[in-house]
C-alpha atoms as a PDB file:
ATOM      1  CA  UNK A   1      16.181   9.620  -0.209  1.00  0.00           C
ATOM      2  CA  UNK A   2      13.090  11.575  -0.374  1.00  0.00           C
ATOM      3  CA  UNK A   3      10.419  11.415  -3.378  1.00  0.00           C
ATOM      4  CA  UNK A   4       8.324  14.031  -3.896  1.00  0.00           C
ATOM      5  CA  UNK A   5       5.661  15.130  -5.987  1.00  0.00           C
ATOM      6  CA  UNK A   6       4.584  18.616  -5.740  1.00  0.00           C
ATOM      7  CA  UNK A   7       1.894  20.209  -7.290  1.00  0.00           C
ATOM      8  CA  UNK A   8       0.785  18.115 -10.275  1.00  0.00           C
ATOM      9  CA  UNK A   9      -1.885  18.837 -12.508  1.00  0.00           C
ATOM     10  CA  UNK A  10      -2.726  16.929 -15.144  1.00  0.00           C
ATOM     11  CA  UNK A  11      -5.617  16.681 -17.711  1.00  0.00           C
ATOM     12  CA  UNK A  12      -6.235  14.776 -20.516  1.00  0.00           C
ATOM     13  CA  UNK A  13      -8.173  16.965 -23.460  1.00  0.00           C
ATOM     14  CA  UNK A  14     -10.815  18.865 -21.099  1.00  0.00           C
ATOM     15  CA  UNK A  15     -10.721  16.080 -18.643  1.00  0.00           C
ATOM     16  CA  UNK A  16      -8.527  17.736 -16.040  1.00  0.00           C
ATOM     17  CA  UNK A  17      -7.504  14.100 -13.752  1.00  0.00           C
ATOM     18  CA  UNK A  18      -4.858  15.830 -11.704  1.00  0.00           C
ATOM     19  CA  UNK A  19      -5.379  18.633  -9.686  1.00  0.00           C
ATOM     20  CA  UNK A  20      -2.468  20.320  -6.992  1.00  0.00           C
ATOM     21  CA  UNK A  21      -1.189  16.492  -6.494  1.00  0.00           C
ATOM     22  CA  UNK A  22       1.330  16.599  -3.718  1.00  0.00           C
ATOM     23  CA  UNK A  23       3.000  13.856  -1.401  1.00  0.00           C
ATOM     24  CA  UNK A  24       6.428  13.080   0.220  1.00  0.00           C
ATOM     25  CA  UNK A  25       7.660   9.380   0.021  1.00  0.00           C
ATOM     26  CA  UNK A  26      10.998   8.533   2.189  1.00  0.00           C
ATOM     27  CA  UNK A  27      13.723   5.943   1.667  1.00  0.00           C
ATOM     28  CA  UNK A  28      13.034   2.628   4.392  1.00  0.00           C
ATOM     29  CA  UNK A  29       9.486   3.013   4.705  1.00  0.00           C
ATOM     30  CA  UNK A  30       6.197   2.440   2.757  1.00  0.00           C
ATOM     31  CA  UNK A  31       4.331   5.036   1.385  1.00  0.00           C
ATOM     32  CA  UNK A  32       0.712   4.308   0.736  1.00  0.00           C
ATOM     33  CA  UNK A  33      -1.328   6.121  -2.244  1.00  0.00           C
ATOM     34  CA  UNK A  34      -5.239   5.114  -2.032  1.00  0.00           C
ATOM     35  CA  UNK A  35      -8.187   5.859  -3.731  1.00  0.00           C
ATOM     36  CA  UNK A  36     -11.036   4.750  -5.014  1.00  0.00           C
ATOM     37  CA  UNK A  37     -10.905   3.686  -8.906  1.00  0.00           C
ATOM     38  CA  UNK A  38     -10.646   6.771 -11.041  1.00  0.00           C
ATOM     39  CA  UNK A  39      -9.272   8.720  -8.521  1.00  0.00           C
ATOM     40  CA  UNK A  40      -5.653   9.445  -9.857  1.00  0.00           C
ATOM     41  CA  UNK A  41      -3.336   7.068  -8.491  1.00  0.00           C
ATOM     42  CA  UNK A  42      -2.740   5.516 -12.155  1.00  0.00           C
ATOM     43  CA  UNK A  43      -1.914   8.764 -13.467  1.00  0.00           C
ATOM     44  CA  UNK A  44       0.351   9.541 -10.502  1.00  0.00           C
ATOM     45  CA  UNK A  45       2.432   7.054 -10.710  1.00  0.00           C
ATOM     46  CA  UNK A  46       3.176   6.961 -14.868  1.00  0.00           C
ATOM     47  CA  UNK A  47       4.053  10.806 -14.153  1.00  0.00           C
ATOM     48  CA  UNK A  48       6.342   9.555 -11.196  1.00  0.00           C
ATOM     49  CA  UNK A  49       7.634   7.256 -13.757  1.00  0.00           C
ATOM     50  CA  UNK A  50       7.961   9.782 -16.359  1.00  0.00           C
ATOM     51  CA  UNK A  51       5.613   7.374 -18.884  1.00  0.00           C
ATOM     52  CA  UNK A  52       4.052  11.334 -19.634  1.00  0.00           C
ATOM     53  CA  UNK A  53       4.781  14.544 -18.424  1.00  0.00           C
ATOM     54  CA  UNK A  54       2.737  16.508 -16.010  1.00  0.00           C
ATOM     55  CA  UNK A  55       0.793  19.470 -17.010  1.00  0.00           C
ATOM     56  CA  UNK A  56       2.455  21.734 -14.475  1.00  0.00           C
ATOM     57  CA  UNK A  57       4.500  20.256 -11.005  1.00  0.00           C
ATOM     58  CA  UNK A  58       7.839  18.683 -10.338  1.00  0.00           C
ATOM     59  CA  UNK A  59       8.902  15.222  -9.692  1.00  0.00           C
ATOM     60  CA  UNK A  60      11.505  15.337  -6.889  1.00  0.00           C
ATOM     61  CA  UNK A  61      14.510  13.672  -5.604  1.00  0.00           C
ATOM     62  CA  UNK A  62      15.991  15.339  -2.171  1.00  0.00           C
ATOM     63  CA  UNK A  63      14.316  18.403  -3.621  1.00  0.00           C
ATOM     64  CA  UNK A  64      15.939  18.543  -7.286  1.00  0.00           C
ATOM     65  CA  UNK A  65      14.147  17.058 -10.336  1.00  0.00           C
ATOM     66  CA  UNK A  66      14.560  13.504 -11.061  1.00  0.00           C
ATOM     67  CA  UNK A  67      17.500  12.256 -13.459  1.00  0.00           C
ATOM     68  CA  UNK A  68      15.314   9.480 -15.183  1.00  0.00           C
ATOM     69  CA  UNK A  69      19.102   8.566 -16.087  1.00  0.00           C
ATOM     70  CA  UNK A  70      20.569   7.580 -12.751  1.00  0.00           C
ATOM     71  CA  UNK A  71      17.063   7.025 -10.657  1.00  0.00           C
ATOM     72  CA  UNK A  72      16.111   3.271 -10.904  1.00  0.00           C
ATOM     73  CA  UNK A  73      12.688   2.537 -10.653  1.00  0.00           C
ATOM     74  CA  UNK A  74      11.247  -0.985 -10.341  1.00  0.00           C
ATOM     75  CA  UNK A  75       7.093  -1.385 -11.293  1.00  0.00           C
ATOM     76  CA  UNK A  76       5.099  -4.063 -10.369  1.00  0.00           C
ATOM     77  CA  UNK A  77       1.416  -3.175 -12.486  1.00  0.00           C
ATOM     78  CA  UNK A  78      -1.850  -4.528 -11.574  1.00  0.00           C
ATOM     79  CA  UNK A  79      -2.367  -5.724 -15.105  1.00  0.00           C
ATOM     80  CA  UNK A  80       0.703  -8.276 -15.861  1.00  0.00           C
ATOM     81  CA  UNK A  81       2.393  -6.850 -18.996  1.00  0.00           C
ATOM     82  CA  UNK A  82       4.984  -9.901 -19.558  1.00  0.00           C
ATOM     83  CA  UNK A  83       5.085 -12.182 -22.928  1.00  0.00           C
ATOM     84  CA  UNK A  84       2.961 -15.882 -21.938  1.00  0.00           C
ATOM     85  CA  UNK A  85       4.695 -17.483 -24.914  1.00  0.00           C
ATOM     86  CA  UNK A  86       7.769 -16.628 -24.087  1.00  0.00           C
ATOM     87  CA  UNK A  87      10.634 -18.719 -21.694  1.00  0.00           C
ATOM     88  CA  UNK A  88      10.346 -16.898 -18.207  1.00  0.00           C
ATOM     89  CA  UNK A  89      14.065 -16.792 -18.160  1.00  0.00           C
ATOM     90  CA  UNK A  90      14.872 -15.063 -21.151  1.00  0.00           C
ATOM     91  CA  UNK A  91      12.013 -12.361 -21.190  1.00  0.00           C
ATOM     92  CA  UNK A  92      13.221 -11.989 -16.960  1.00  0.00           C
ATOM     93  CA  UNK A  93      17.069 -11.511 -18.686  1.00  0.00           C
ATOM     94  CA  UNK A  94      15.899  -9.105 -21.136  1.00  0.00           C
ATOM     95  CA  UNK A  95      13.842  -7.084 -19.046  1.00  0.00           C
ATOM     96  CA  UNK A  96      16.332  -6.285 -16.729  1.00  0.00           C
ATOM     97  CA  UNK A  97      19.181  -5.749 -19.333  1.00  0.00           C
ATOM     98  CA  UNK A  98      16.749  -3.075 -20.831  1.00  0.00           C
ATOM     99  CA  UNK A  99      17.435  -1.536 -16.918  1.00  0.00           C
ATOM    100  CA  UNK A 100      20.858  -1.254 -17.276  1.00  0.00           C
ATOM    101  CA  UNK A 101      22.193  -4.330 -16.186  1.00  0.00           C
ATOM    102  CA  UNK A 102      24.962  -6.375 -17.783  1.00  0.00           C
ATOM    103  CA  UNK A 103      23.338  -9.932 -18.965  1.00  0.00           C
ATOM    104  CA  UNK A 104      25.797 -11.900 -16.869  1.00  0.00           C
ATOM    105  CA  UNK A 105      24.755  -9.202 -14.029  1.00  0.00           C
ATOM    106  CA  UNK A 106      20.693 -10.075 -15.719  1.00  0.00           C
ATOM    107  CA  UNK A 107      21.340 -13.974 -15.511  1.00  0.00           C
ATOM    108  CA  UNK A 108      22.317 -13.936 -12.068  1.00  0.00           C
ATOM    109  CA  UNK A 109      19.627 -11.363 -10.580  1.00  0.00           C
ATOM    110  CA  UNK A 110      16.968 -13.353 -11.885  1.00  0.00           C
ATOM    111  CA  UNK A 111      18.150 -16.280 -10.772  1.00  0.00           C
ATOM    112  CA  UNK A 112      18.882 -15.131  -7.144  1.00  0.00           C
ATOM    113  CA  UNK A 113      15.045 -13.924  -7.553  1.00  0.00           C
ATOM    114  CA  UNK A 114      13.815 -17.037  -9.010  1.00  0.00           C
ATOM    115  CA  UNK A 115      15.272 -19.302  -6.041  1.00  0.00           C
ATOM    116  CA  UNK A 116      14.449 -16.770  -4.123  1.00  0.00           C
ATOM    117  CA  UNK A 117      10.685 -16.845  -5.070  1.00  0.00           C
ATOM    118  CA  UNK A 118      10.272 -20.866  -5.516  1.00  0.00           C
ATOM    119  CA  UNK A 119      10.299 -20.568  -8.720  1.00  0.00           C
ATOM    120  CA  UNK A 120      13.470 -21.984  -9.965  1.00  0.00           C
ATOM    121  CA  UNK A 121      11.937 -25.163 -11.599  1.00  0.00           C
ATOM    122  CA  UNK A 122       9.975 -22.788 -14.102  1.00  0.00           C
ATOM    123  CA  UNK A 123      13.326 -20.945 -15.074  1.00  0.00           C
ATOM    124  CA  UNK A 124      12.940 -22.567 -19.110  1.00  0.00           C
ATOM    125  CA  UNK A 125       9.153 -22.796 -19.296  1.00  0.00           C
ATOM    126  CA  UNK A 126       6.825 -20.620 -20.535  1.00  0.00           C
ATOM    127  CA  UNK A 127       4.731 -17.865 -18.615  1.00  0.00           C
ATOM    128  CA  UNK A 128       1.409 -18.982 -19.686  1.00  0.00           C
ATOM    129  CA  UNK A 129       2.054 -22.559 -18.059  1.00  0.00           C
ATOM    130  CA  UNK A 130       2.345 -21.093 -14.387  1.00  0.00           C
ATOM    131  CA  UNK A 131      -0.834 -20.556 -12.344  1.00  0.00           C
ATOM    132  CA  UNK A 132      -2.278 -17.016 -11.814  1.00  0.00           C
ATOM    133  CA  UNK A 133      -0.401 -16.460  -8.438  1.00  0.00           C
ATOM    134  CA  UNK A 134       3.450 -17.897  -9.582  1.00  0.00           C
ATOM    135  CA  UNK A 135       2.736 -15.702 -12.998  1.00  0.00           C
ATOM    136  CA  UNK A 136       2.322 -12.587 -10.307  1.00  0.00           C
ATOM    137  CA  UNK A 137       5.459 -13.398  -8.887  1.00  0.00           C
ATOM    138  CA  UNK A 138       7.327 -13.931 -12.326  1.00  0.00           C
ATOM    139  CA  UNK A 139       6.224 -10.207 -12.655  1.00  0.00           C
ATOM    140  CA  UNK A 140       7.363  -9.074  -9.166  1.00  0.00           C
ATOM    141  CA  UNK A 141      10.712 -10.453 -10.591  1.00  0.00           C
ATOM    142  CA  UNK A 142      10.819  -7.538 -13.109  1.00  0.00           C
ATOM    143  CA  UNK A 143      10.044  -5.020 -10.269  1.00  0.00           C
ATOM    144  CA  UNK A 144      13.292  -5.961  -8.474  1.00  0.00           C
ATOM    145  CA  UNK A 145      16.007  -7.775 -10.181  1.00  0.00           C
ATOM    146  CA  UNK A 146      17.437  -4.358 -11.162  1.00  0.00           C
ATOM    147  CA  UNK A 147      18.197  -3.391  -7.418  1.00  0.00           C
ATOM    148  CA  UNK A 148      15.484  -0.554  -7.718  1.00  0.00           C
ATOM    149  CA  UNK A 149      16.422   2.587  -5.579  1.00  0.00           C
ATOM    150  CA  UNK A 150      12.182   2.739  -5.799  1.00  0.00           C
ATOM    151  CA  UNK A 151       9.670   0.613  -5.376  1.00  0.00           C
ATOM    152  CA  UNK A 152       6.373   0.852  -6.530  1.00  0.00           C
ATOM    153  CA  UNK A 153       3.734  -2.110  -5.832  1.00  0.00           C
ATOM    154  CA  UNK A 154       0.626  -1.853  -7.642  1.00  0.00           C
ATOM    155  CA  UNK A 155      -2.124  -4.286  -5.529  1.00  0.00           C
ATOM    156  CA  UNK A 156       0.771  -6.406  -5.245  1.00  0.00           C
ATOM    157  CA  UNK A 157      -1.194  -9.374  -3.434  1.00  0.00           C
ATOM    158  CA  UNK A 158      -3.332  -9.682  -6.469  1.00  0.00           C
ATOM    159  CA  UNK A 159      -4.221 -13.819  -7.266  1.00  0.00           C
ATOM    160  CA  UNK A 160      -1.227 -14.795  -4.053  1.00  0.00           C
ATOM    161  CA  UNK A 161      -2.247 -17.505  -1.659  1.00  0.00           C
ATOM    162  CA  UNK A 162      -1.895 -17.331   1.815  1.00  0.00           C
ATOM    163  CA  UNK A 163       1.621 -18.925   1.864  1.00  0.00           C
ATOM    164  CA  UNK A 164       2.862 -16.660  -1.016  1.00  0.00           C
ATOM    165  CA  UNK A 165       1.121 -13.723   0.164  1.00  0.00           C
ATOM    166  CA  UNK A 166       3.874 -14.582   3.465  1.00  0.00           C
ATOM    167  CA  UNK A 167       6.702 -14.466   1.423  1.00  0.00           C
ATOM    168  CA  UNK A 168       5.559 -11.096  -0.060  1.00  0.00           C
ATOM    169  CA  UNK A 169       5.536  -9.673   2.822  1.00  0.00           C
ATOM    170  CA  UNK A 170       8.927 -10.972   3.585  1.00  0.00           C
ATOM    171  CA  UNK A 171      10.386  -9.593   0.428  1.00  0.00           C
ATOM    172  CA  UNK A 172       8.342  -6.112   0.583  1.00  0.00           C
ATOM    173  CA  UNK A 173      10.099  -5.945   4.594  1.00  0.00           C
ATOM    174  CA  UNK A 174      13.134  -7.136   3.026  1.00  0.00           C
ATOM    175  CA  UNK A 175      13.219  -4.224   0.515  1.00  0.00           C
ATOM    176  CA  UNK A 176      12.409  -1.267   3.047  1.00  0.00           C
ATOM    177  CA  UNK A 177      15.148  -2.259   5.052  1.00  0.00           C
ATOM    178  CA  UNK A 178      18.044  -1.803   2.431  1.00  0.00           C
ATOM    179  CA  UNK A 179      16.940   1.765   2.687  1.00  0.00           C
ATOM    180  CA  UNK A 180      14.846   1.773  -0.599  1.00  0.00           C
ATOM    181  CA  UNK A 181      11.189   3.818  -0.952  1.00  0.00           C
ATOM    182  CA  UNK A 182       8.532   1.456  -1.363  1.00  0.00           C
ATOM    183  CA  UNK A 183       5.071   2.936  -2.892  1.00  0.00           C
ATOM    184  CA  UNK A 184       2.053   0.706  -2.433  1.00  0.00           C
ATOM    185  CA  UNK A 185      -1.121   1.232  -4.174  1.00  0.00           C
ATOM    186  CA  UNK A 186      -4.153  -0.991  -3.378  1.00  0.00           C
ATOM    187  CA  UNK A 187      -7.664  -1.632  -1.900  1.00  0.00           C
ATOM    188  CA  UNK A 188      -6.208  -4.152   0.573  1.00  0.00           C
ATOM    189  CA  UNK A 189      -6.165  -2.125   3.232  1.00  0.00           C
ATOM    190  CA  UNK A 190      -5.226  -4.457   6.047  1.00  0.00           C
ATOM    191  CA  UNK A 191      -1.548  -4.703   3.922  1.00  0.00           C
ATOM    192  CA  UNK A 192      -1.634  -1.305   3.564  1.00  0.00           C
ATOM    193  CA  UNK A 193      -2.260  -0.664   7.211  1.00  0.00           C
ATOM    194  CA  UNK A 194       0.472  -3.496   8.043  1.00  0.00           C
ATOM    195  CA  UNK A 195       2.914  -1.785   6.187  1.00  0.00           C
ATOM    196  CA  UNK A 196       2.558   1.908   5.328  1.00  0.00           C
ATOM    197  CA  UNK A 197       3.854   4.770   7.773  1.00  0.00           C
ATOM    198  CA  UNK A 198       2.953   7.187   5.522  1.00  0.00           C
ATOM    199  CA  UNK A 199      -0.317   7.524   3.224  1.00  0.00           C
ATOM    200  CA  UNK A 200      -2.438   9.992   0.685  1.00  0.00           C
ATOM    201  CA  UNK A 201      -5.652   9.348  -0.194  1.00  0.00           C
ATOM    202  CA  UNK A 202      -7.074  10.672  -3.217  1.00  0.00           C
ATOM    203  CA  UNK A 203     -10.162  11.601  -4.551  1.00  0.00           C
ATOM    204  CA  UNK A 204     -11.363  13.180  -7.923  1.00  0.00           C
ATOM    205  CA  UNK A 205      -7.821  13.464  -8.439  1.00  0.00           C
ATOM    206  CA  UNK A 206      -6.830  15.969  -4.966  1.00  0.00           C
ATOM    207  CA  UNK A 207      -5.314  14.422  -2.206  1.00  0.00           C
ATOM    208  CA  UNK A 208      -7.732  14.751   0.318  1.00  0.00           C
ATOM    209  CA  UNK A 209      -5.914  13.278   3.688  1.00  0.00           C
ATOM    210  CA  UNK A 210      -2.260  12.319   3.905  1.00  0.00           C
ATOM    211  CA  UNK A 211       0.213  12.064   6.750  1.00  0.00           C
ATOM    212  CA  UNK A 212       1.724   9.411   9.298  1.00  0.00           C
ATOM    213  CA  UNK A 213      -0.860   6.666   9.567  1.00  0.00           C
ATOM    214  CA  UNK A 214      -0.603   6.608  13.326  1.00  0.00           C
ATOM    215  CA  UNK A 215      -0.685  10.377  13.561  1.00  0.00           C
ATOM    216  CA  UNK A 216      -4.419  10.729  11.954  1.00  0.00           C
ATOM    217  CA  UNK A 217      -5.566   7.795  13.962  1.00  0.00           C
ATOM    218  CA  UNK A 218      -4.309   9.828  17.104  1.00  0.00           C
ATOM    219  CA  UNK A 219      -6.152  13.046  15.650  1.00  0.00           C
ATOM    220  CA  UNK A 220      -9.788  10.801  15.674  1.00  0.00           C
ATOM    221  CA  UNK A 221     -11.633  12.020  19.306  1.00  0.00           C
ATOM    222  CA  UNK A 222     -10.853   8.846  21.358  1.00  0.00           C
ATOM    223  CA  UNK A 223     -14.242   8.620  23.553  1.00  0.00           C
ATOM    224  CA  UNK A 224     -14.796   5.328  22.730  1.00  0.00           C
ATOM    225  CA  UNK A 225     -13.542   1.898  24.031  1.00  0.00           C
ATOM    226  CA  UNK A 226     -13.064  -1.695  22.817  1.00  0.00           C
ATOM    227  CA  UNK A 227     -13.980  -4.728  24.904  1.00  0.00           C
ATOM    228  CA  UNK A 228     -13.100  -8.195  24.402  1.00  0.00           C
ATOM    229  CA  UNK A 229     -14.366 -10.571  26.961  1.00  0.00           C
ATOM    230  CA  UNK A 230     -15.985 -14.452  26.870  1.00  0.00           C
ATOM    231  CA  UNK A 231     -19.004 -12.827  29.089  1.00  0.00           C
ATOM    232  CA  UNK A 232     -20.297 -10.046  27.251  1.00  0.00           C
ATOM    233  CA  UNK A 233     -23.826  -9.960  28.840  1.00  0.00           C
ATOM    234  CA  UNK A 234     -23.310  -7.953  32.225  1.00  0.00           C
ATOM    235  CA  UNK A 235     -21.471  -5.687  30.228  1.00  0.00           C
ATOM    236  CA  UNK A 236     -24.080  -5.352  27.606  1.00  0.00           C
ATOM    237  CA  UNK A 237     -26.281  -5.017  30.487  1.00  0.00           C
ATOM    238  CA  UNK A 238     -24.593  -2.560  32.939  1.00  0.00           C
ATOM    239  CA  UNK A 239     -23.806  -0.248  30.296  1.00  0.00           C
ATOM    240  CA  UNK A 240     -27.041  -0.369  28.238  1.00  0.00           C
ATOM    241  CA  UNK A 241     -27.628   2.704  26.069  1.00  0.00           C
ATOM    242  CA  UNK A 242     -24.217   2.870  25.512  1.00  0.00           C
ATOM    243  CA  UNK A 243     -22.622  -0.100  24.314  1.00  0.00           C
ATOM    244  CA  UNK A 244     -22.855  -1.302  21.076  1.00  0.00           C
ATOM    245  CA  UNK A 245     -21.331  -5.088  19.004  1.00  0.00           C
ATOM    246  CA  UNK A 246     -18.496  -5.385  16.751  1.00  0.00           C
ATOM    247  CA  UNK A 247     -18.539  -6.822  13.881  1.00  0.00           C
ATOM    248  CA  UNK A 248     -15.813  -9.490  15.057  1.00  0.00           C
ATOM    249  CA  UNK A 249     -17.162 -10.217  19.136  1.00  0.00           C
ATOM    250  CA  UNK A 250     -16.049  -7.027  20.563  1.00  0.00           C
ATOM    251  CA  UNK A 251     -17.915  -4.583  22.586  1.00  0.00           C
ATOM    252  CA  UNK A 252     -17.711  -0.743  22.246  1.00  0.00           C
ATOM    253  CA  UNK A 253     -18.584   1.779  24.873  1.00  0.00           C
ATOM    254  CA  UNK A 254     -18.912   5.021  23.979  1.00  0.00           C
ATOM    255  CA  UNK A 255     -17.836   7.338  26.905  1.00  0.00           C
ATOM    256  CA  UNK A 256     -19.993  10.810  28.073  1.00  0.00           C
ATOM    257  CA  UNK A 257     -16.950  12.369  28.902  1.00  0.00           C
ATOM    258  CA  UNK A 258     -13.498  12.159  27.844  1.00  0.00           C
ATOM    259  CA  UNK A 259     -12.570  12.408  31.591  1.00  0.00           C
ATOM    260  CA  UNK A 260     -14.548   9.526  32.131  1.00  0.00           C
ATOM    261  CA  UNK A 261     -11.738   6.978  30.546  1.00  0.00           C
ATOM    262  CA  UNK A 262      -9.701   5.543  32.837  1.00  0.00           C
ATOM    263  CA  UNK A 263     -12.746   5.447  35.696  1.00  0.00           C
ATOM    264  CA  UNK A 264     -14.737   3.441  33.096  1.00  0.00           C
ATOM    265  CA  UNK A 265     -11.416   0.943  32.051  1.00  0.00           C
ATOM    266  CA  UNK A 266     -10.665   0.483  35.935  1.00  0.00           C
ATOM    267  CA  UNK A 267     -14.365  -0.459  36.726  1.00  0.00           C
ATOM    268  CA  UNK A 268     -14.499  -3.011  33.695  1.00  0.00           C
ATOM    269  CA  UNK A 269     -10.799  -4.272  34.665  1.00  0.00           C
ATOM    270  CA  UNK A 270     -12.080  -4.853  37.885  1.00  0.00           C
ATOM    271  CA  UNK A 271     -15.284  -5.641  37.635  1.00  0.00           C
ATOM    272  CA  UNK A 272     -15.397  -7.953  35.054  1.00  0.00           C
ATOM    273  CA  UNK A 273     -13.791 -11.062  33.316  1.00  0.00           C
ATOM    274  CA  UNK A 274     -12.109  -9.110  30.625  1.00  0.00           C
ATOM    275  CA  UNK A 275      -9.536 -10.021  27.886  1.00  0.00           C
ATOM    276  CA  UNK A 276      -8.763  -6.619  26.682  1.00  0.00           C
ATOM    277  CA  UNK A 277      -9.785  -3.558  26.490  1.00  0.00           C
ATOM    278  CA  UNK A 278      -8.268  -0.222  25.135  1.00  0.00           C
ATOM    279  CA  UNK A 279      -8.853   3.186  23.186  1.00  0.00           C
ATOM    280  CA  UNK A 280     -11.007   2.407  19.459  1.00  0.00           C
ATOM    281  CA  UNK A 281      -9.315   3.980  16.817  1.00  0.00           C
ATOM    282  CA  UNK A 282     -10.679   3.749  13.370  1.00  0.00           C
ATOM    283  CA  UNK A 283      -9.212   0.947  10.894  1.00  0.00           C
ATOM    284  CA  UNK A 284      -7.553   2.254   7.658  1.00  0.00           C
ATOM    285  CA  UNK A 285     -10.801   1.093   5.890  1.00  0.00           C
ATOM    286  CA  UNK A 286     -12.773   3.488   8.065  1.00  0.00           C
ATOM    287  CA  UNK A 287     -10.498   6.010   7.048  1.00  0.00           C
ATOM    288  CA  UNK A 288     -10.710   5.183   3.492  1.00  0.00           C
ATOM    289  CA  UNK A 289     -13.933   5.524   3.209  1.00  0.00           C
ATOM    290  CA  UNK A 290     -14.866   8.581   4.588  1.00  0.00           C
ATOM    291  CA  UNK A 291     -12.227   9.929   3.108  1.00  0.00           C
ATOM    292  CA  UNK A 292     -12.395   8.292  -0.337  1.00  0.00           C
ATOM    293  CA  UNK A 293     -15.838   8.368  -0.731  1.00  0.00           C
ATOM    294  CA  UNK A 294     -18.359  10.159  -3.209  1.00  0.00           C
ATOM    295  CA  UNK A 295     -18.405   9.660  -7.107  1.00  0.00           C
ATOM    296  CA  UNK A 296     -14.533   9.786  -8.429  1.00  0.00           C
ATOM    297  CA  UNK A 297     -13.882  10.773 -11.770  1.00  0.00           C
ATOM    298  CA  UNK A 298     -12.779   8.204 -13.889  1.00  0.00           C
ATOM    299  CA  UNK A 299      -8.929   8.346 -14.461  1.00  0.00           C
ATOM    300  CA  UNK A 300      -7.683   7.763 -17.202  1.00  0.00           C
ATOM    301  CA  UNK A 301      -5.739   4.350 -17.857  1.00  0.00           C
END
């Protein structure tokens, strides 16, 4: 399956938040859309979802428009929109019978998910008694219980420990490998960078750099290495004027010449007591903010 959105445009009054929006999402991998807040990702997605229509563009399913009829789509928000007073199993139940499901078919996807989850020992109380990161899981319930053919994961890591944040990731990898599209949309770029082949960013509401993550790292000019070694000093030294600290221990060298690479990683293999050392490429964040930055317009929630 391929999603695509091509060439939305959308405004709001005068307010146009939308302009010439186009991506390509594909079934067993994640697709990341990023931006800075206000940039149009909201938007995007509630047109993807068909919440409102687009001012002009098409919403695509292996290149015909979407049957909102047939095409499940599972939502996890980054505001929680489920009922605290209410028994998580029943509001679970109904949620997912609203989907199309059966409620025997209901009962026993959420309860697959809840056991799934850890979470079967809050199946009859109420939402508002769980804790900030089990309440964020409730909701990831009502993402998937309806076997989704789509995916979309709105800062999905939002309030998770360490340990749930694991199993996450373990249900997100689960979910791109029965061939599903998963959409991610957060500032957590190390998750995004972990999982994503495929990512737009946008800003002021045009997509201003998309493609395979790997491919625009390869596209950055690669003249600069990455040292990691216990005995930075003689390096520091020997290569003064041109190497500069990490943030996190490492060294960088920037190279005069391009040619100059693999003379300059044999003479610090051999020369030196070195850990590793390799080609810098810039980090998703890098990318993200270059790409991302300036004053966004404010989109509208």
């Amino acid at each position: 399956m391929v999603l695509e959105l091509r060439n939305i445009e959308k405004s709001f009054g005068e307010k146009r938040v939308l302009t010439g929006v186009s991506f390509k999402a594909e079934s067993g991998k994640a697709f990341g859309l990023l931006g800075r807040n206000g940039a149009g990702k909201t938007t995007s997605i509630r047109i993807l979802m068909n919440v409102f229509p687009a001012d002009c563009g098409e919403v695509l399913v292996d290149g015909k428009n979407v049957d909102y009829d047939k095409l499940r789509i599972g939502y996890l928000p980054e505001e929680r929109g489920l009922y605290p007073k209410k028994i998580i199993v029943d509001q679970l139940t109904y949620f997912a019978e609203l989907k199309g499901m059966s409620h025997r078919e209901a009962v026993k996807s959420v309860d697959y998910w809840l056991g799934r989850l850890g979470m079967s020992e809050y199946r009859n109380k109420r939402l508002d008694t769980l804790s900030k990161g089990n309440q964020q899981k409730i909701q990831l319930i009502t993402a998937l219980a309806h076997n989704p053919d789509i995916v979309i994961l709105d800062e999905p890591f939002s309030g998770l420990d360490p340990v749930n944040a694991m199993l996450l990731k373990d249900v997100v990898k689960e979910q791109i490998s029965k061939n599903k599209v998963v959409l991610f949309s957060s500032h957590q770029m190390n998750y995004i960078e972990e999982f994503c082949d495929s990512i737009a960013i946008l800003n002021s509401g045009c997509v201003a750099l998309q493609g395979e993550l790997h491919d625009i790292k390869r596209n950055y000019v690669r003249d600069r290495l990455v040292v990691r070694t216990e005995y930075p000093e003689q390096i520091r030294k020997d290569f003064s004027g041109s190497c500069t600290d990490m943030e996190d221990g490492g060294l960088i060298i920037q190279l005069k010449s391009l040619d100059d690479k693999k003379a300059v990683m044999k003479k610090l293999v051999d020369d030196y007591d070195i850990d590793e050392v390799k080609v810098f490429e810039p980090s998703l964040n890098d990318i993200f903010v270059e790409y991302a930055g300036g004053l966004a317009k404010e989109d509208a929630k």
